[in-house]
Protein backbone atom coordinates (compact mmCIF):
# COMPACT_ATOMS: atom_id res chain seq x y z
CA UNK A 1 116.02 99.68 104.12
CA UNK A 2 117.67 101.89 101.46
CA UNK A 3 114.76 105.08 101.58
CA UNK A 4 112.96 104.87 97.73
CA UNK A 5 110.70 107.50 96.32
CA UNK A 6 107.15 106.58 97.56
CA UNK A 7 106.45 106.22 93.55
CA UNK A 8 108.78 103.25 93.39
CA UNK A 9 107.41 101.55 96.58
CA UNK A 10 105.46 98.31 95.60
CA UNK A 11 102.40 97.15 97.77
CA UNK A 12 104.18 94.92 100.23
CA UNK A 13 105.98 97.69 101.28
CA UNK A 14 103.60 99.73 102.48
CA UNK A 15 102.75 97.24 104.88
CA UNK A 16 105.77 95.94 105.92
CA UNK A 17 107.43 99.54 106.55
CA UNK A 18 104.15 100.92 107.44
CA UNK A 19 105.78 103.23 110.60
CA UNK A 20 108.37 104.78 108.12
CA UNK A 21 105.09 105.83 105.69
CA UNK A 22 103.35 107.33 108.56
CA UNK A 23 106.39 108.94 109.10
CA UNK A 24 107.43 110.18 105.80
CA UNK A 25 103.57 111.63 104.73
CA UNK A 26 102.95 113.04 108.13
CA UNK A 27 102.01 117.11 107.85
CA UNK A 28 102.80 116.53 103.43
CA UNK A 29 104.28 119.66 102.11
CA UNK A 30 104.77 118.42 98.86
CA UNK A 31 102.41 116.21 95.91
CA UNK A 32 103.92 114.09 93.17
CA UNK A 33 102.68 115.37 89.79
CA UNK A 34 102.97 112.22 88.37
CA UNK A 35 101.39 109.63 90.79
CA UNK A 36 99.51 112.20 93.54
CA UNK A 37 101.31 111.11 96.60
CA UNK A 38 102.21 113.30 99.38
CA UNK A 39 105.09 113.48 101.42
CA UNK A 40 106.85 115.83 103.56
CA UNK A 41 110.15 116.20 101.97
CA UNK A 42 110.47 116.05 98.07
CA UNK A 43 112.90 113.51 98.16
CA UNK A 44 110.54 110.97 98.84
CA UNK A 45 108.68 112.07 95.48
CA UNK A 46 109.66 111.55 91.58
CA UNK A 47 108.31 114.91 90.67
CA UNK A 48 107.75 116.79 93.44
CA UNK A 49 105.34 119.91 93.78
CA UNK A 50 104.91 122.46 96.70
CA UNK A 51 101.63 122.27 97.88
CA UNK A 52 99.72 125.48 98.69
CA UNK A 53 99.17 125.63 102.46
């Protein structure tokens, strides 16, 4: 699977790559200020934002 922003993902994929997701918002460093999801490296986000830790 070709890794998409987590904005992009529809709901089937959440469930079918469910491992990856744990994965890829495990310990989030960063929020997307357009949708609100987290992820550990911004290039899993469409506008990413450090969050304050």
């Amino acid at each position: 699977m070709e890794i998409r922003r987590l904005c992009k993902w529809g709901r089937d994929e959440y469930s079918e790559h469910f491992a990856l997701l744990c994965e890829i918002t495990r310990k989030p460093k960063f929020t997307c200020e357009r949708c609100g999801r987290s992820a550990r490296k911004k290039r899993y986000l469409c506008k990413p934002r450090k969050r304050d830790q």
